[in-house]
Protein backbone atom coordinates (compact mmCIF):
# COMPACT_ATOMS: atom_id res chain seq x y z
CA UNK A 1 2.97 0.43 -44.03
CA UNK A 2 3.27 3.55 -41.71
CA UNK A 3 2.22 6.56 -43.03
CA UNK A 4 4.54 10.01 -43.18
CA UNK A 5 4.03 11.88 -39.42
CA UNK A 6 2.60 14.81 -38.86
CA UNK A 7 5.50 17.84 -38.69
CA UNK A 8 6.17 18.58 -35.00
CA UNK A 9 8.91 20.96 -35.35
CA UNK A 10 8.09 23.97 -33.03
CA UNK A 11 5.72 21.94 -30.97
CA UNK A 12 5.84 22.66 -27.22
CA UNK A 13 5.20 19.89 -24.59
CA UNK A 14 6.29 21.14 -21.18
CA UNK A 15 9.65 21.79 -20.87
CA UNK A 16 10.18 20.04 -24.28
CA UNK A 17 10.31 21.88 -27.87
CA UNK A 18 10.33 19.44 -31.19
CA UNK A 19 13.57 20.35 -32.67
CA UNK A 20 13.44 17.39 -35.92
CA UNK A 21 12.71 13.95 -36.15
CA UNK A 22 14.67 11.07 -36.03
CA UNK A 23 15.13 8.18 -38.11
CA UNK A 24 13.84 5.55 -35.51
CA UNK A 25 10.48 4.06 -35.26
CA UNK A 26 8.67 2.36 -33.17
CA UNK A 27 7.61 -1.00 -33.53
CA UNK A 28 4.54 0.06 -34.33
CA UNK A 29 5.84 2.52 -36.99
CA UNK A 30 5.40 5.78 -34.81
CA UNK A 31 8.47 8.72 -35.28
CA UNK A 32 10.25 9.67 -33.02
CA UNK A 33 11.34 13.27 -32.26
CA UNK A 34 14.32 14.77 -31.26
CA UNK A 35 13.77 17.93 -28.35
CA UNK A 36 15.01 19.98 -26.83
CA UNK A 37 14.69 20.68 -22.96
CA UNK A 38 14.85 24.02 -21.42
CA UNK A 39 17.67 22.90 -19.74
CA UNK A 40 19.44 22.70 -23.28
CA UNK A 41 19.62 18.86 -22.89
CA UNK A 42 18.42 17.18 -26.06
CA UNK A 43 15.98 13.44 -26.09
CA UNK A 44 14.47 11.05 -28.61
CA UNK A 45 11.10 10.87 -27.74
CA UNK A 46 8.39 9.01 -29.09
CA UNK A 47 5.77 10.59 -30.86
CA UNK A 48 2.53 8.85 -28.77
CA UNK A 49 4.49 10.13 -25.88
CA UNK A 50 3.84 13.52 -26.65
CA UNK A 51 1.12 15.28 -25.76
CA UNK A 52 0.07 18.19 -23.34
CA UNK A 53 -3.53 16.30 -22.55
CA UNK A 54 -3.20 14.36 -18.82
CA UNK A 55 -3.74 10.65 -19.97
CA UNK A 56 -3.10 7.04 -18.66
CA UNK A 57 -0.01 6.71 -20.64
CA UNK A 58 2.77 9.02 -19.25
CA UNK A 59 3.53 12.54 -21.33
CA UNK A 60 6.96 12.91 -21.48
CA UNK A 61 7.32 16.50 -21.07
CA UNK A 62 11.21 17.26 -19.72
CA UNK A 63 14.55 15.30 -20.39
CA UNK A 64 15.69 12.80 -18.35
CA UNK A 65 17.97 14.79 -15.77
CA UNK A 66 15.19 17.31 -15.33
CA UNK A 67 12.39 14.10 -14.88
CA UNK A 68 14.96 12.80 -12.32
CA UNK A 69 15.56 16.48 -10.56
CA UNK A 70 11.14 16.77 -10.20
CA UNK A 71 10.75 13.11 -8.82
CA UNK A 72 13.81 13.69 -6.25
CA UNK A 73 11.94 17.17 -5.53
CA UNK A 74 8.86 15.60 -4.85
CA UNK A 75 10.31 12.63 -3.09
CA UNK A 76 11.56 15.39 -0.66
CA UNK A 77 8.45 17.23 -0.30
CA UNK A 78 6.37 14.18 0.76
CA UNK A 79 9.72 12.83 3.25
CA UNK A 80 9.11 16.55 5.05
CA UNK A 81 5.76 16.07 4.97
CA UNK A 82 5.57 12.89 6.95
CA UNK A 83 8.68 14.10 9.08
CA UNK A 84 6.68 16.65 10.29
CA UNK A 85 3.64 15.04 11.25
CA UNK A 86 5.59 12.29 13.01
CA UNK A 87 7.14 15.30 15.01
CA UNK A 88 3.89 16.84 15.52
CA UNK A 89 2.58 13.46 16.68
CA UNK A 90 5.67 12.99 18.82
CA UNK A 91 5.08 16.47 20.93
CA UNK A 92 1.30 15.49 21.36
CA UNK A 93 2.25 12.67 22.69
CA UNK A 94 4.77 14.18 24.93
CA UNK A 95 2.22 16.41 26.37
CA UNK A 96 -0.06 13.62 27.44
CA UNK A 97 3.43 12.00 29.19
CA UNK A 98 4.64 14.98 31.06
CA UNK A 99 4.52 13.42 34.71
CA UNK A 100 4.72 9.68 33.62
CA UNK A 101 7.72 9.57 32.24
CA UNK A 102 11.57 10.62 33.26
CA UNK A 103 12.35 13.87 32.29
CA UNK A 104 15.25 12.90 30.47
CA UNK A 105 13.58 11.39 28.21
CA UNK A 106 11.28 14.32 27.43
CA UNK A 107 14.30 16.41 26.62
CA UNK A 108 15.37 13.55 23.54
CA UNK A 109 14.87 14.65 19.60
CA UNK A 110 11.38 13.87 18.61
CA UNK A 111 12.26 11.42 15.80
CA UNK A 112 15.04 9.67 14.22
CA UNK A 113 15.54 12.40 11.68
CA UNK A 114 15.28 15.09 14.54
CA UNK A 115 18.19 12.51 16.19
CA UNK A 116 20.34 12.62 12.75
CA UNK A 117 20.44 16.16 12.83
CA UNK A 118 21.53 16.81 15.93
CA UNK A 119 24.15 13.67 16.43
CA UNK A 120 22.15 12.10 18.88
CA UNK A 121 21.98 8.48 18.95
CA UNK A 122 18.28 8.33 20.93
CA UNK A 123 14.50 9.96 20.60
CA UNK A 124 11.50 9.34 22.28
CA UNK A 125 8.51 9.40 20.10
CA UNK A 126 6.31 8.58 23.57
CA UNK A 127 4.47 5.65 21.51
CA UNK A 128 4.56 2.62 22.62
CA UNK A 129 6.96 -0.49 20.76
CA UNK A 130 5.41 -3.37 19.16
CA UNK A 131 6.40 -5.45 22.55
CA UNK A 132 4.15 -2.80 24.96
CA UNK A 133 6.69 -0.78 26.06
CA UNK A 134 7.21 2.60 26.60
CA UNK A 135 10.83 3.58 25.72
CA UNK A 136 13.59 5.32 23.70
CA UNK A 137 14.75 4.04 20.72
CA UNK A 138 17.93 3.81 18.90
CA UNK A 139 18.15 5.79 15.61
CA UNK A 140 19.44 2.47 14.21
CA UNK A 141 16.18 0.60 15.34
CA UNK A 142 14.71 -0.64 18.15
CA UNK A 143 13.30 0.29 21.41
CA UNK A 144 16.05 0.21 24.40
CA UNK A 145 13.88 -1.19 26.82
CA UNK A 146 13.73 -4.36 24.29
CA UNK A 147 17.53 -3.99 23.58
CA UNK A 148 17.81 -4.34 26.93
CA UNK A 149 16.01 -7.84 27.26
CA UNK A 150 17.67 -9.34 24.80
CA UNK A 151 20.84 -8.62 25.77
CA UNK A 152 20.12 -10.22 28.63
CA UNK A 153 18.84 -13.29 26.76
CA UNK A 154 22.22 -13.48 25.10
CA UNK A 155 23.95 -13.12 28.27
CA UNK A 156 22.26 -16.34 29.76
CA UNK A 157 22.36 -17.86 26.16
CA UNK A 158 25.98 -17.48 26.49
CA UNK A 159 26.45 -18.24 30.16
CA UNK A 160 24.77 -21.64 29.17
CA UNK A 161 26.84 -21.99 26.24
CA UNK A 162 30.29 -21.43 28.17
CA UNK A 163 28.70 -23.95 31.11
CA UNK A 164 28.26 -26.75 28.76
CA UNK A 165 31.73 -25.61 27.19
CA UNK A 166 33.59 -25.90 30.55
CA UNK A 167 31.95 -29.46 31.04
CA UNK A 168 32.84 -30.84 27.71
CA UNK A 169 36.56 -29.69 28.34
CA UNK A 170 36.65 -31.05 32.01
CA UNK A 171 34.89 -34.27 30.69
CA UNK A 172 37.84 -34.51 27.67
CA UNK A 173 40.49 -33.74 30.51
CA UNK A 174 39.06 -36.45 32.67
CA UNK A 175 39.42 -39.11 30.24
CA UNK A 176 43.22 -38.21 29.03
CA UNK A 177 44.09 -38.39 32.41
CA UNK A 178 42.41 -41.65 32.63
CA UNK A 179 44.16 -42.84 29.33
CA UNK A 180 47.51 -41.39 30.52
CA UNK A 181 47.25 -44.14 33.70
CA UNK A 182 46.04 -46.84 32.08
CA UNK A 183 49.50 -46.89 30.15
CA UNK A 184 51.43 -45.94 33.16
């Protein structure tokens, strides 16, 4: 039979106070506590999930619009982080390519975010794609100098298709016209 908590009203947990408890338990008999955020949002939270010492099991320390807000923040701060080393990457590599490749395509954004922000549909990253080549690509994937190819695969892929297409229909016309004078 669980025992009676330990008061936690005026407890502090990050961004959390303990306002009261709540009439829910845990399945393992634990309270739960009603706080309050400094955002003024209220949450239950368990009892074993408070706690300002860093542990395996996650402290909750903020309500769940503020938890969501920090994770989105930090999802941000590590997207700009790579962003900017795949620029950085992309100029180094530019600077080996200076004579080698068209000046055009020195002049593209550096990445596909770079692209995005200034309504361009191609970069040049000057890395070669997975096929060897060395190439824009399209914001939307893929390296044009691959595009290109198999584009042209579809083109004879459809060339051959409309070939056998034109024989079948010949073939079909030949025998009605063979039908039509047999009963002639």
């Amino acid at each position: 039979m669980p025992t009676k908590p330990v008061n936690r009203i005026g407890e502090i947990y990050g961004n959390l106070t303990v306002i009261r408890i709540s009439n829910r338990r845990s399945a393992g008999g634990n309270a739960y506590w009603w706080c309050k955020c400094k955002c003024g949002k209220e949450r239950e939270v368990a009892s074993d999930s408070l706690s300002n010492k860093p542990r395996k099991k996650k402290n909750i320390t903020e309500c769940k619009d503020c938890a969501k807000k920090l994770v989105r923040k930090a999802l941000y701060k590590k997207h700009s982080q790579e962003e900017n080393l795949r620029r950085k990457e992309a100029i180094s590599n530019r600077q080996l390519l200076k004579e080698k490749v068209p000046e055009e395509w020195l002049r593209l954004p550096l990445t596909d975010a770079h692209a995005r922000e200034l309504n361009k549909k191609h970069f040049f990253r000057g890395r070669v794609c997975i096929n060897g080549h060395l190439s824009p690509y399209r914001i939307n994937g893929g390296c044009l100098e691959c595009s290109k190819q198999f584009q042209s695969n579809d083109y004879l892929l459809n060339e051959a298709a409309d070939t056998r297409n034109k024989h079948a229909t010949s073939n079909m016309n030949q025998t009605q016209r063979k039908g039509n004078a047999c009963k002639s």
